[in-house]
Protein backbone atom coordinates (compact mmCIF):
# COMPACT_ATOMS: atom_id res chain seq x y z
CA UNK A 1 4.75 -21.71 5.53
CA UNK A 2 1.33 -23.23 5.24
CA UNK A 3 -0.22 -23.76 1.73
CA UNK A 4 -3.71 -22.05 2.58
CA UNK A 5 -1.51 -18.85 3.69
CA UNK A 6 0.88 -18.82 0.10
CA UNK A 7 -2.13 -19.19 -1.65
CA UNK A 8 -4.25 -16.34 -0.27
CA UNK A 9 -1.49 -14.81 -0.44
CA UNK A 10 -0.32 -15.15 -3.99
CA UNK A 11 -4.04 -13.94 -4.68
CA UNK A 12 -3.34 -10.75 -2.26
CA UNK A 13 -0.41 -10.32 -4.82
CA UNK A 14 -2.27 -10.04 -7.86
CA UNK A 15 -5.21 -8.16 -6.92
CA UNK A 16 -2.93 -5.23 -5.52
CA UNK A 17 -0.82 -5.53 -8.02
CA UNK A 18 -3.77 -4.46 -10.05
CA UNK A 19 -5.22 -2.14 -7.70
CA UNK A 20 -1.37 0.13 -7.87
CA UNK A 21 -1.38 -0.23 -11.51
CA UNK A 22 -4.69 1.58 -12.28
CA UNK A 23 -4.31 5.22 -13.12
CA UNK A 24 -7.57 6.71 -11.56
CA UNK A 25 -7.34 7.21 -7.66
CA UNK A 26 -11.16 5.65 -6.72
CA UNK A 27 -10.14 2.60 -8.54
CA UNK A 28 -7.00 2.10 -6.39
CA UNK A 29 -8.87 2.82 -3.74
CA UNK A 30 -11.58 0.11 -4.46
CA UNK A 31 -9.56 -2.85 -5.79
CA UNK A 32 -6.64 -1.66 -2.99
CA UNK A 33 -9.72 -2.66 -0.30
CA UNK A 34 -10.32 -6.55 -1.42
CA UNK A 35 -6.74 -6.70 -1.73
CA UNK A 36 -6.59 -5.73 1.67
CA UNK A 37 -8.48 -7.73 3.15
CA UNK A 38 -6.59 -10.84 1.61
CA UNK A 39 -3.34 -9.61 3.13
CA UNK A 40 -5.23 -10.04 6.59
CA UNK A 41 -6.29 -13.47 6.35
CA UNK A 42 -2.96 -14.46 5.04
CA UNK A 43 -1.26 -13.05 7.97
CA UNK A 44 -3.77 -14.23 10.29
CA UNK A 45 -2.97 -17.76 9.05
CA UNK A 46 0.50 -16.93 9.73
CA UNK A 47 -0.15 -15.80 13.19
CA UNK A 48 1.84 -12.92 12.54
CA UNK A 49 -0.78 -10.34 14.31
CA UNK A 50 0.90 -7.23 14.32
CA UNK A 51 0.52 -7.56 10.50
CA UNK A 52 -3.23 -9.11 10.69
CA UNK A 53 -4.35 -5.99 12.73
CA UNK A 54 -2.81 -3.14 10.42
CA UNK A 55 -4.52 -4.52 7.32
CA UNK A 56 -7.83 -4.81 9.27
CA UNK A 57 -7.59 -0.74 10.16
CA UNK A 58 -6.31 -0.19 6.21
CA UNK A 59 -9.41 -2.22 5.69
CA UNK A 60 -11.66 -0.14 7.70
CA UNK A 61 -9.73 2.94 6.45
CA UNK A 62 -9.84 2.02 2.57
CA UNK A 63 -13.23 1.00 3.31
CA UNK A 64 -14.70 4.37 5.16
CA UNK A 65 -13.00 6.70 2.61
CA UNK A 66 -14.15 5.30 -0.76
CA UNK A 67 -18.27 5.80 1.40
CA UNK A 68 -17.18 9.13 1.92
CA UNK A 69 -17.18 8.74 6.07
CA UNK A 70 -14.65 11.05 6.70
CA UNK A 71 -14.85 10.86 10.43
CA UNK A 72 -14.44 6.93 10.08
CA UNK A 73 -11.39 7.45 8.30
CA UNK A 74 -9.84 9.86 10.89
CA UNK A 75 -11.04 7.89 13.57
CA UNK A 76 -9.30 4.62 12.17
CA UNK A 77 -6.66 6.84 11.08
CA UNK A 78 -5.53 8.19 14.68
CA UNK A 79 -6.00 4.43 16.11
CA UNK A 80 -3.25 3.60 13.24
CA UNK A 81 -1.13 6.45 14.71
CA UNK A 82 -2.06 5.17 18.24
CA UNK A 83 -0.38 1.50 17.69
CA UNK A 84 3.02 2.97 16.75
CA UNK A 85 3.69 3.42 20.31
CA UNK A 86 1.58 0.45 21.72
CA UNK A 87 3.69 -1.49 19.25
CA UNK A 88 6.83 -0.18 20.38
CA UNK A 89 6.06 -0.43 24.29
CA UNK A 90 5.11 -4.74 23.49
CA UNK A 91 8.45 -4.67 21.91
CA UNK A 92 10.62 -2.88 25.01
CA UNK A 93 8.26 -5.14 27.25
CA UNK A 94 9.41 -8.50 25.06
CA UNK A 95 5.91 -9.05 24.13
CA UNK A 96 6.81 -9.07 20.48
CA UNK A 97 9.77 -9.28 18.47
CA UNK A 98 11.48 -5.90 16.96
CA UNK A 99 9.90 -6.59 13.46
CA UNK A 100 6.27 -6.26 14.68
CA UNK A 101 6.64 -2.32 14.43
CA UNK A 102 7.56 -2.57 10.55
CA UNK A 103 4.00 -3.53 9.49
CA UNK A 104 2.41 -0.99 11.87
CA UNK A 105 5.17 2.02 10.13
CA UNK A 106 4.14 0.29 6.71
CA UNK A 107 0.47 0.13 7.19
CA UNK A 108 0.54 3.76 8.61
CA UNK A 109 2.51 5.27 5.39
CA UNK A 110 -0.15 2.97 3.14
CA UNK A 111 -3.13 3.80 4.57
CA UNK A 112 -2.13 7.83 5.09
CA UNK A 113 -1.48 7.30 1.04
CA UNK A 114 -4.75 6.08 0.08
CA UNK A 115 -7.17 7.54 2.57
CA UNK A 116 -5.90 11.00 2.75
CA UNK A 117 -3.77 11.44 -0.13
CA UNK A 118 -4.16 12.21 -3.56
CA UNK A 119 -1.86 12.64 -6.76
CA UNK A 120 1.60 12.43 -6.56
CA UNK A 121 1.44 12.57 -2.69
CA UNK A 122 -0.77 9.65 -2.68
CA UNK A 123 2.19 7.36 -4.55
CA UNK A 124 4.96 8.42 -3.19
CA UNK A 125 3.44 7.90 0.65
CA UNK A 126 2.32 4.36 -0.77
CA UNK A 127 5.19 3.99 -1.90
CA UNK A 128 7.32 4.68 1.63
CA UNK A 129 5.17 2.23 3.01
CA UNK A 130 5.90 -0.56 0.84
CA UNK A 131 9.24 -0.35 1.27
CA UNK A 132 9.26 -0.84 4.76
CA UNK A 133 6.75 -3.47 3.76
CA UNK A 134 8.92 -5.20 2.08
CA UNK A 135 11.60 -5.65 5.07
CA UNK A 136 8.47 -6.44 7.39
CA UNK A 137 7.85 -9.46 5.16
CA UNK A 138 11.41 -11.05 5.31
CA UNK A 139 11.79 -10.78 9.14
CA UNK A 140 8.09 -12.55 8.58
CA UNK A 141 9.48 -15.09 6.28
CA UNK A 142 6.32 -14.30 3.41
CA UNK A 143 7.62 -14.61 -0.23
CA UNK A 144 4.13 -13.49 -1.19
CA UNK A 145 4.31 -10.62 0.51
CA UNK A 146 7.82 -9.86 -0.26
CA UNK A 147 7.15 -10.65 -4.36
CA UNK A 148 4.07 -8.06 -3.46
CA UNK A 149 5.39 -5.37 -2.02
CA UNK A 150 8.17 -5.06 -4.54
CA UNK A 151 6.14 -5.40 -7.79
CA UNK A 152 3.64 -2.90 -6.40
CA UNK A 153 6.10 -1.00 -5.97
CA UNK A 154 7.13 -1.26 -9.56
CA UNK A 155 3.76 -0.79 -10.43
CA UNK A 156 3.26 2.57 -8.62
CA UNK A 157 7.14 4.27 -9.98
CA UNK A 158 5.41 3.05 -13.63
CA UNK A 159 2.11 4.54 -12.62
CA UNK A 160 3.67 7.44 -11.90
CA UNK A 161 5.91 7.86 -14.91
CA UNK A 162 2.70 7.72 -17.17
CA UNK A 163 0.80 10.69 -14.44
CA UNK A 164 3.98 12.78 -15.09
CA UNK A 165 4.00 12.13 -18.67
CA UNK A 166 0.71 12.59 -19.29
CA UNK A 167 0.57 15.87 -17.12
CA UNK A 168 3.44 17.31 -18.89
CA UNK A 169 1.84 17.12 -22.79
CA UNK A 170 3.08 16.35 -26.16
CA UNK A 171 5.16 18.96 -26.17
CA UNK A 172 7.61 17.91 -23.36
CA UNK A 173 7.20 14.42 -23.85
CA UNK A 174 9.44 14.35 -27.16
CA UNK A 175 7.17 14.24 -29.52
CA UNK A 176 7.61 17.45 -32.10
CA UNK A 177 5.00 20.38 -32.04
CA UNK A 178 2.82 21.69 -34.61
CA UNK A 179 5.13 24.38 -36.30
CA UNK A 180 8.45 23.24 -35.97
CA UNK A 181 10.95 23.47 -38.26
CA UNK A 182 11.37 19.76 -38.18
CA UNK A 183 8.35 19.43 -39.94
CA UNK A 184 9.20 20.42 -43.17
């Protein structure tokens, strides 16, 4: 693989790897964009297209829902849902090989998860999407984008675990309540 491509992407690592570790939602959202937009000029360099165009619509996507244009974001949105079977008619036709559809399934679950999701549905539709990320990039051949998609992926079960444990208190975290026999 060409140097220029590892290294953009090895920075497309660590600024979504950052982005899936925050805990607030807008922050994701905003640091999620940039590293978005690294992911496309990786895979442009790579000439791998099918990838290069669904991380220009999660740009636009990322991009129209943190301003608040919600009809952007459906617009982009429905285009996303439009290229599933574009993708899949170059691929009967032989215009692309079988793996092109993984980044357009991927992109779809990713940028359903941060555009229109929130909470627990917004991580666990990220997280769908990264997983077929992650076979997307070995049939590419990226070990940036494989090393990625799997520690974002580890960052999002660990962001969750603190969102559940935080949501379910002292109390059912383990830690003794005020007025239990333990404490005296």
């Amino acid at each position: 693989m060409d140097m220029t491509a590892d290294i953009i992407g090895y920075l497309g690592l660590i600024v979504t790897l950052v982005s899936f570790s925050l805990a607030k939602d807008e922050n994701l959202q905003i640091i999620n964009l940039v590293g978005c937009l690294l992911w496309a000029v990786h895979f442009g360099v790579m000439e791998e297209w099918s990838a290069f165009v669904m991380l220009l619509v999660a740009s636009g996507m990322v991009g129209s829902s943190i301003a608040g244009d919600k009809a952007l974001t459906n617009a982009l949105w429905m285009f996303n849902i439009l290229l599933i079977p574009v993708m899949s008619m170059m691929i009967l036709g032989g215009g692309a090989g079988w793996y092109a559809i993984l980044p357009v399934l991927g992109g779809f679950f990713i940028n359903t998860g941060v555009a229109k999701c929130s909470g627990n549905g917004m991580t666990f539709t990220i997280m769908a999407g990264l997983i077929v990320w992650v076979v997307a990039a070995v049939m590419m051949g990226s070990l940036p984008a494989i090393l990625a998609n799997l520690l974002n992926l580890a960052a999002l079960i660990i962001r969750e675990c603190f969102r559940m444990r935080k949501a379910s208190g002292p109390a059912d975290s383990g830690a003794l309540a005020t007025g239990t026999s333990a404490q005296y």
